[in-house]
PDB file of N, CA and C in Angstrom:
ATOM      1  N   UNK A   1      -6.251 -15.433  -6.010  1.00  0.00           N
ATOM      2  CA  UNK A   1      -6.032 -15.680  -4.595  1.00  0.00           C
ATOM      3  C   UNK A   1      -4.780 -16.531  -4.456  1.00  0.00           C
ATOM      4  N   UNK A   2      -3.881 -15.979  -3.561  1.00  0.00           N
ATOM      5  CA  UNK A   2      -2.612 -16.632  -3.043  1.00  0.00           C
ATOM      6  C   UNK A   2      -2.658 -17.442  -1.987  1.00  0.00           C
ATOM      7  N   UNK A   3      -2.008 -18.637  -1.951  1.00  0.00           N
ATOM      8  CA  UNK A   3      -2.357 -19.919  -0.694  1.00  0.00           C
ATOM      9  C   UNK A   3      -0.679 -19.385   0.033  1.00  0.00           C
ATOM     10  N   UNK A   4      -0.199 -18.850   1.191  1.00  0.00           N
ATOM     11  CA  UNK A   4       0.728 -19.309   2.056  1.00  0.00           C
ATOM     12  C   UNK A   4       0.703 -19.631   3.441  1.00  0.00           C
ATOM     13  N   UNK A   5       1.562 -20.406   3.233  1.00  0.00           N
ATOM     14  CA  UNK A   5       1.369 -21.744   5.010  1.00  0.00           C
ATOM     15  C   UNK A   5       2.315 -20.708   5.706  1.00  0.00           C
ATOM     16  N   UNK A   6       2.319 -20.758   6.987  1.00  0.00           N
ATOM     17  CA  UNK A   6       3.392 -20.494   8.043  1.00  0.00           C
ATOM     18  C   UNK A   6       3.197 -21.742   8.960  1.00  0.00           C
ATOM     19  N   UNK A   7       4.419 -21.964   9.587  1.00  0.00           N
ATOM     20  CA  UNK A   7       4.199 -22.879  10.576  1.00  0.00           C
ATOM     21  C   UNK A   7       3.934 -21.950  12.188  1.00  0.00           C
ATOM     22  N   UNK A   8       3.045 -23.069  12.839  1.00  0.00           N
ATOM     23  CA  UNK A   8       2.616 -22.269  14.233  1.00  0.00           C
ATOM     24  C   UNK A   8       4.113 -23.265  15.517  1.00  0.00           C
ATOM     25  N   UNK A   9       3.892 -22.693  16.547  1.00  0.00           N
ATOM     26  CA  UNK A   9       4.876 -23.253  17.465  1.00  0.00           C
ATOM     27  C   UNK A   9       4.108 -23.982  18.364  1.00  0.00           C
ATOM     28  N   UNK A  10       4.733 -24.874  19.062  1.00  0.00           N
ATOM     29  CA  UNK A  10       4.405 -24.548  20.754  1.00  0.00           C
ATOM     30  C   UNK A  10       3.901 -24.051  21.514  1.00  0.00           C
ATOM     31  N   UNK A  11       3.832 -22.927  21.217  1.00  0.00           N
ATOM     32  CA  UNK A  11       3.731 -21.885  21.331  1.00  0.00           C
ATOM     33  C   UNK A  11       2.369 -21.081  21.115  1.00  0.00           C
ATOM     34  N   UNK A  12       2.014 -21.801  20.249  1.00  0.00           N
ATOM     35  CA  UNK A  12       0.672 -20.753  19.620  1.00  0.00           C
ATOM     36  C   UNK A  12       1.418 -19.489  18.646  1.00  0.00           C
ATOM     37  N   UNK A  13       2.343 -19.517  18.554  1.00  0.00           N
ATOM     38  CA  UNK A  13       3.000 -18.486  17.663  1.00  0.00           C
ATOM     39  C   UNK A  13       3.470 -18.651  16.105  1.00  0.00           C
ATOM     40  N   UNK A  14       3.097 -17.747  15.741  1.00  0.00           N
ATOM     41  CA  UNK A  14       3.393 -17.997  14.000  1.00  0.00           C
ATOM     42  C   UNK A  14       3.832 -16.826  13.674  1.00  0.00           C
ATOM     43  N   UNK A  15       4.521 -17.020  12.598  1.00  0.00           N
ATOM     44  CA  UNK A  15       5.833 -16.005  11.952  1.00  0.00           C
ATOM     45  C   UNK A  15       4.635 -15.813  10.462  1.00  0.00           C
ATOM     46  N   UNK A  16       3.993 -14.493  10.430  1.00  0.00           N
ATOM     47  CA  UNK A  16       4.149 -13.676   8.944  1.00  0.00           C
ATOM     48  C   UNK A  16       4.547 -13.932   8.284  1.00  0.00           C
ATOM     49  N   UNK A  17       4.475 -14.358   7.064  1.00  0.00           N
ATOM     50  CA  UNK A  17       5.378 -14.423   6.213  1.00  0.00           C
ATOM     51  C   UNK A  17       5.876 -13.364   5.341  1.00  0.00           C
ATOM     52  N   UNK A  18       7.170 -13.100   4.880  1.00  0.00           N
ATOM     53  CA  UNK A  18       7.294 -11.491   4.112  1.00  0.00           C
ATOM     54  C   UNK A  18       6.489 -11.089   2.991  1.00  0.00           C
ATOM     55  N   UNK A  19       5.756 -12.348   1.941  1.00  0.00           N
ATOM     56  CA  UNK A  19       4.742 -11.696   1.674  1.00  0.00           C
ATOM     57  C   UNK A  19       3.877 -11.361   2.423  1.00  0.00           C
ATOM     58  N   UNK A  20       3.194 -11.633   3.049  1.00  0.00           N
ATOM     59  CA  UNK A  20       2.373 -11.328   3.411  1.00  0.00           C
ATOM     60  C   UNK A  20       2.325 -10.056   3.791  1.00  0.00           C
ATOM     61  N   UNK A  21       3.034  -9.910   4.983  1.00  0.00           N
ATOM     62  CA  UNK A  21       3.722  -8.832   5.128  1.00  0.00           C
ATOM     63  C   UNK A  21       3.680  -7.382   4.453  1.00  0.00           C
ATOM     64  N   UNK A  22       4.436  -8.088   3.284  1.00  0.00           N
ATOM     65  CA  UNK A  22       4.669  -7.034   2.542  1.00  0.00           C
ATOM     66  C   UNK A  22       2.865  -6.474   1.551  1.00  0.00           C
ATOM     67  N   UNK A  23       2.205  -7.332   1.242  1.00  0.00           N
ATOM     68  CA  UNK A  23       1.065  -7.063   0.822  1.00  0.00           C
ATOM     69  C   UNK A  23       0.061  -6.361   1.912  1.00  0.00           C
ATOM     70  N   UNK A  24       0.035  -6.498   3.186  1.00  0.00           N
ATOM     71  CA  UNK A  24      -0.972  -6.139   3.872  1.00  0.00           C
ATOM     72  C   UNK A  24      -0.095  -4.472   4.503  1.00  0.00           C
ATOM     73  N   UNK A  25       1.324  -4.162   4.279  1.00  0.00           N
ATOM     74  CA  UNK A  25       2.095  -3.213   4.509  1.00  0.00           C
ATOM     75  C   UNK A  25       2.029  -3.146   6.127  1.00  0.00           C
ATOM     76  N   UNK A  26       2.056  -4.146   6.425  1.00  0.00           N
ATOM     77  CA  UNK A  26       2.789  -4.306   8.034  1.00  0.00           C
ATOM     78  C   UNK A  26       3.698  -3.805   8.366  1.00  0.00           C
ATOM     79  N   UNK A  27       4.384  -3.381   9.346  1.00  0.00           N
ATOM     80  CA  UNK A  27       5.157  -2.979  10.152  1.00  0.00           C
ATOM     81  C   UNK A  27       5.384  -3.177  11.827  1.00  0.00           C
ATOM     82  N   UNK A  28       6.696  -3.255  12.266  1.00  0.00           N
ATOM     83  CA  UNK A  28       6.861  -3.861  13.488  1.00  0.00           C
ATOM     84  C   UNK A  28       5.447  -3.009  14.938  1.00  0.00           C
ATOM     85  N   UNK A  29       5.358  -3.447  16.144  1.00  0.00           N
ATOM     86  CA  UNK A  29       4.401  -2.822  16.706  1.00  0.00           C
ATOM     87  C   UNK A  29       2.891  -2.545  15.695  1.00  0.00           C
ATOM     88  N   UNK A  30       2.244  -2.840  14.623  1.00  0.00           N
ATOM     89  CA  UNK A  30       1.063  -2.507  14.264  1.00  0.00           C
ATOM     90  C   UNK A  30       0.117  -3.811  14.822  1.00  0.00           C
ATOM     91  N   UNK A  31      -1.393  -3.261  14.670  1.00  0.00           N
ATOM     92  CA  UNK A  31      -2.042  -4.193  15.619  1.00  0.00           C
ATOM     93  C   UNK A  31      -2.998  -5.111  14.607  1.00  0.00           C
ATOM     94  N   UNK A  32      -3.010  -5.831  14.640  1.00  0.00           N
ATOM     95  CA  UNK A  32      -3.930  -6.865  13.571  1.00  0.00           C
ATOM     96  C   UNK A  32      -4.744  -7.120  14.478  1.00  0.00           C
ATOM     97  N   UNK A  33      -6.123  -7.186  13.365  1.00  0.00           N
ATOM     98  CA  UNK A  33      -7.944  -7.833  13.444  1.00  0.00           C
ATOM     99  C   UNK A  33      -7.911  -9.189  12.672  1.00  0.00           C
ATOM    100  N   UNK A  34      -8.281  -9.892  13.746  1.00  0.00           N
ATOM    101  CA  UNK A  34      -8.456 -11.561  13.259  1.00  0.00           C
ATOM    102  C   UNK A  34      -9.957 -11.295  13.044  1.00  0.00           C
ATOM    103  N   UNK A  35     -10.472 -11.377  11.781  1.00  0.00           N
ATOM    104  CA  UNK A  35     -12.034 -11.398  11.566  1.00  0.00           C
ATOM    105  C   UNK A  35     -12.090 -13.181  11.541  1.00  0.00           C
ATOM    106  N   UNK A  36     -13.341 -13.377  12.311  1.00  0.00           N
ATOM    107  CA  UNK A  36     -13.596 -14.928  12.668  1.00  0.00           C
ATOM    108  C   UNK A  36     -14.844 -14.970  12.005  1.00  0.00           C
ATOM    109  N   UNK A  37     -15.289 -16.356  11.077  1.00  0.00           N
ATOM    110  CA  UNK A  37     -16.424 -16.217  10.538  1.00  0.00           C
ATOM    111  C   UNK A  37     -16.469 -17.984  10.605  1.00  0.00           C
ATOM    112  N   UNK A  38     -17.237 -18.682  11.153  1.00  0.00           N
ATOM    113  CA  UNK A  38     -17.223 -20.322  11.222  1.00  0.00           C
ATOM    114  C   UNK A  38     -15.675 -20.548  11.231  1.00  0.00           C
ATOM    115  N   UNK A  39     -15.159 -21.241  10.280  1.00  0.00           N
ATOM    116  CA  UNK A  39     -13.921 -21.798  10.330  1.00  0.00           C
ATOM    117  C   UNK A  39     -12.652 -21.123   8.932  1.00  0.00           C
ATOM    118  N   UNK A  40     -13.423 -19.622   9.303  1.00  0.00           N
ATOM    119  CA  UNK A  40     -12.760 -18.863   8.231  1.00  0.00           C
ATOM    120  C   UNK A  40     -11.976 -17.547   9.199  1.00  0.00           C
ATOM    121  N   UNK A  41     -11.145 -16.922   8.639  1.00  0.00           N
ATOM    122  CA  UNK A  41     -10.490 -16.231   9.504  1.00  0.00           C
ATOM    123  C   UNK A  41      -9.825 -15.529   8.733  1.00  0.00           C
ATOM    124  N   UNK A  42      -9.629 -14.278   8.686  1.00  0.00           N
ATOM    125  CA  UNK A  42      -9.345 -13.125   7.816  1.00  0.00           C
ATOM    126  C   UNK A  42      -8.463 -12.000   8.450  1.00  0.00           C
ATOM    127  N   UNK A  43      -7.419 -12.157   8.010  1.00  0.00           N
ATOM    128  CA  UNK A  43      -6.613 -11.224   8.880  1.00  0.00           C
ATOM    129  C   UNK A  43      -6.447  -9.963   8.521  1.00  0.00           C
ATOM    130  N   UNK A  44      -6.447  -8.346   8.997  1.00  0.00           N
ATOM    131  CA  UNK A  44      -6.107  -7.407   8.603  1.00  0.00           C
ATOM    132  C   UNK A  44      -5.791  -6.640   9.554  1.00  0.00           C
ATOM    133  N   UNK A  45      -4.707  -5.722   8.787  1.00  0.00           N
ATOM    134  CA  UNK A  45      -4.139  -4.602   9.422  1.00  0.00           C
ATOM    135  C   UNK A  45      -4.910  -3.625  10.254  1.00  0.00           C
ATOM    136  N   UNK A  46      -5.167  -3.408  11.723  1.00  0.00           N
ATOM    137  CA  UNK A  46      -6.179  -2.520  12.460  1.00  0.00           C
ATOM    138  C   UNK A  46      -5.634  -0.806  11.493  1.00  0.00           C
ATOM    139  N   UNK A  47      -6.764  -0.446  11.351  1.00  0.00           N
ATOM    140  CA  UNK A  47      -6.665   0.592  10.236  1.00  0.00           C
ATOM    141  C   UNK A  47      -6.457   2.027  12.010  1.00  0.00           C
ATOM    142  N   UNK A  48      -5.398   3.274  11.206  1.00  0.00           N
ATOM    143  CA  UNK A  48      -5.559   4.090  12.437  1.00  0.00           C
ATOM    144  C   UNK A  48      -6.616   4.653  12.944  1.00  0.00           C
ATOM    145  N   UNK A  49      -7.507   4.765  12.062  1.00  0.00           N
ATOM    146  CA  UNK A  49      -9.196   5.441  12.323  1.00  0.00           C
ATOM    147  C   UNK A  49      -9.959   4.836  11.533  1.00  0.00           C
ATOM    148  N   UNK A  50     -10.983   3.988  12.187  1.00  0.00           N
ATOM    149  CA  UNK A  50     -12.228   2.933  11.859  1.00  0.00           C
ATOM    150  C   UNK A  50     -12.907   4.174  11.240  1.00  0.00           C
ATOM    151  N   UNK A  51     -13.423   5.443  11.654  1.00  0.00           N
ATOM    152  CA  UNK A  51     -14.204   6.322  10.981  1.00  0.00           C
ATOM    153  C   UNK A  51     -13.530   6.899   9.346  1.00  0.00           C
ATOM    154  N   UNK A  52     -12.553   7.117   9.396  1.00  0.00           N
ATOM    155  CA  UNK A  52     -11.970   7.305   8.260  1.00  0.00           C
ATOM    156  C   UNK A  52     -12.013   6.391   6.983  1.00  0.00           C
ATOM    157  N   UNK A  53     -11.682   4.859   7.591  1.00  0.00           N
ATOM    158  CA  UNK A  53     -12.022   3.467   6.851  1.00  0.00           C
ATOM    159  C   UNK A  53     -13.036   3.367   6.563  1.00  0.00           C
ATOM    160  N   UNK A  54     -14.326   3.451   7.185  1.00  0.00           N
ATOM    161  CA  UNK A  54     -15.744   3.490   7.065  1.00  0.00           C
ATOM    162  C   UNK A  54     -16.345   4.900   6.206  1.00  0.00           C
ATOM    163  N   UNK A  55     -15.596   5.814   6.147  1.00  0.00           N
ATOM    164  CA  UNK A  55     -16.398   6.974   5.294  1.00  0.00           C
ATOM    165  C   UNK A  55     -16.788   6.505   4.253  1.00  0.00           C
ATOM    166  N   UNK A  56     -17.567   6.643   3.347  1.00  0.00           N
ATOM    167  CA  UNK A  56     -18.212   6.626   2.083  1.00  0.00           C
ATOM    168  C   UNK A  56     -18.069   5.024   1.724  1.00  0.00           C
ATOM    169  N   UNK A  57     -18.508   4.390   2.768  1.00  0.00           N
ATOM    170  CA  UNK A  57     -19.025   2.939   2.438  1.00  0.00           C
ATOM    171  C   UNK A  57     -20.441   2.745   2.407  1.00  0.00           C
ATOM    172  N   UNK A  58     -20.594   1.801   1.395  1.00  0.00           N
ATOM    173  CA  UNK A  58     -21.812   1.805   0.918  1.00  0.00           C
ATOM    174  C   UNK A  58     -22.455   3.370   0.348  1.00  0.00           C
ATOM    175  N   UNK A  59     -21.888   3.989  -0.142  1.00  0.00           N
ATOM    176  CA  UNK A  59     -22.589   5.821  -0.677  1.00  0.00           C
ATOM    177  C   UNK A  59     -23.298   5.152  -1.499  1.00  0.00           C
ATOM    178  N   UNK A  60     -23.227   4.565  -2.215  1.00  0.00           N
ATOM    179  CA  UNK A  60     -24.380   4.305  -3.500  1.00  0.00           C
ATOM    180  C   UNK A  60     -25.689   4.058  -2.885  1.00  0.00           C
ATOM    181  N   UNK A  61     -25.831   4.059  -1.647  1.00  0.00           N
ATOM    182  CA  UNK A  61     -27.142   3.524  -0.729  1.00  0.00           C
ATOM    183  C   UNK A  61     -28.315   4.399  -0.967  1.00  0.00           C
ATOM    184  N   UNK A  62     -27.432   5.479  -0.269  1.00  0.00           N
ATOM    185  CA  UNK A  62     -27.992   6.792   0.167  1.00  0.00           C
ATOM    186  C   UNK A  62     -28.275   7.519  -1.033  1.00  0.00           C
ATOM    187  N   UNK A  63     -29.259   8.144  -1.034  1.00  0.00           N
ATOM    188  CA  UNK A  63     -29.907   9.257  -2.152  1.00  0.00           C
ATOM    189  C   UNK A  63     -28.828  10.818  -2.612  1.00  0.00           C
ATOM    190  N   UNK A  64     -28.417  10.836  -3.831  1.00  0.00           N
ATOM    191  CA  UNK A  64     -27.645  11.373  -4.345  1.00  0.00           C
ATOM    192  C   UNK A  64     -27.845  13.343  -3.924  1.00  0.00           C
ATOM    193  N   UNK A  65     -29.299  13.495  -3.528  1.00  0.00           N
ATOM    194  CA  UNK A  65     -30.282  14.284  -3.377  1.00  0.00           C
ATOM    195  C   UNK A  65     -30.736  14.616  -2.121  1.00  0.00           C
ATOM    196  N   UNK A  66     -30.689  14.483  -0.839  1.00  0.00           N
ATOM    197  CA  UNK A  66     -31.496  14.428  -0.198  1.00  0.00           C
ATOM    198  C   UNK A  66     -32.069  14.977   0.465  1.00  0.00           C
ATOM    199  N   UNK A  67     -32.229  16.231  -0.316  1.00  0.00           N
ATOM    200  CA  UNK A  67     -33.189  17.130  -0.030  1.00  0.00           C
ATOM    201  C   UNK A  67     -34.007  16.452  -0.803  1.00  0.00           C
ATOM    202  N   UNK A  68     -33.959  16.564  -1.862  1.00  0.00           N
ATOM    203  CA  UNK A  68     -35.448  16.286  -3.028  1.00  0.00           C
ATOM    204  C   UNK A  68     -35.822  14.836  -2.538  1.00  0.00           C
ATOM    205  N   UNK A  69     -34.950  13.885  -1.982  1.00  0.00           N
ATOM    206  CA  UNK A  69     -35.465  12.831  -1.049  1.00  0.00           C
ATOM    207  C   UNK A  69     -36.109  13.084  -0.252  1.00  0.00           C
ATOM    208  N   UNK A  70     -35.902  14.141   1.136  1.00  0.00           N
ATOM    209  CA  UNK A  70     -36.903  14.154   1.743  1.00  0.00           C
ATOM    210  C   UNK A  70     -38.065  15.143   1.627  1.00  0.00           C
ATOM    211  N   UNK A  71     -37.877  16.047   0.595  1.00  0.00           N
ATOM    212  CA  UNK A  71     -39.063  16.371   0.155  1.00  0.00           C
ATOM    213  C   UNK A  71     -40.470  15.266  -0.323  1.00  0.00           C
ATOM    214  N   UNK A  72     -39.667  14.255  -1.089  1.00  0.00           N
ATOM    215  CA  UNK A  72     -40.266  13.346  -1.730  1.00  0.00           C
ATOM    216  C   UNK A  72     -41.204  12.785  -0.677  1.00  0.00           C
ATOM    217  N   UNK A  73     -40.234  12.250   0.516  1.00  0.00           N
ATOM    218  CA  UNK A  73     -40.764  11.440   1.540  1.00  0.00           C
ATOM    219  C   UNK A  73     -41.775  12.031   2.073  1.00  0.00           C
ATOM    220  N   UNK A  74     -41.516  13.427   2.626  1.00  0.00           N
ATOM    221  CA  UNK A  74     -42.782  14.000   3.408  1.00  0.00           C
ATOM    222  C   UNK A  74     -44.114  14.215   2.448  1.00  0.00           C
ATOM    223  N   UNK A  75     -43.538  14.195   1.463  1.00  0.00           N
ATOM    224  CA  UNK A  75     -45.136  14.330   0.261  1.00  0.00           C
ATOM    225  C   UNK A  75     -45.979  13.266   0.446  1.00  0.00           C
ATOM    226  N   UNK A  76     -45.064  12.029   0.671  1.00  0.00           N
ATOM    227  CA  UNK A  76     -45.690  10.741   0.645  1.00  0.00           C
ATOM    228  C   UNK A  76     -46.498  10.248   1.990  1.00  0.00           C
ATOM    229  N   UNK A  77     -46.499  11.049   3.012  1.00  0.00           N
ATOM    230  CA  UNK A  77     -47.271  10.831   4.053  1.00  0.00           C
ATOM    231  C   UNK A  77     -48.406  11.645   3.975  1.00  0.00           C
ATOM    232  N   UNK A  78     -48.687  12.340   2.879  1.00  0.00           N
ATOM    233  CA  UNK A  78     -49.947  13.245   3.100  1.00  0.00           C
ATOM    234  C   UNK A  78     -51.306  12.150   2.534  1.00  0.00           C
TER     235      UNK A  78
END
């Protein structure tokens, strides 16, 4: 984990820094998500499609099978 400061203004405004920048692959006009958690705050790049970002998260959840899953299941209510 990398520590960098920016200074804020007057303003409420703060300058990116080019790493940063350059690690999160920013570009001018893109829209950033301030994730807020107590006194933690996590910045990331708004992705172009949340559904696309979200596909196959968490897959290991879900049954590899699920047919023979829900075969399984309905057996189990008899």
């Amino acid at each position: 984990m990398e520590t960098i400061a920016a200074h804020m203004s007057s303003k409420y405004q703060a300058v990116i820094p080019r790493a940063v920048r350059q690690i999160l692959g920013l570009q001018a006009d893109d829209t950033l998500l301030f994730i807020v958690s107590g006194d933690t705050v996590i910045l990331r790049k708004r992705p172009a499609s949340f559904t696309e970002t979200m596909r196959g998260l968490h897959k290991e959840l879900w049954p590899s099978d699920p047919e023979a899953w829900l075969e399984q299941e309905r057996g189990s209510w008899e």
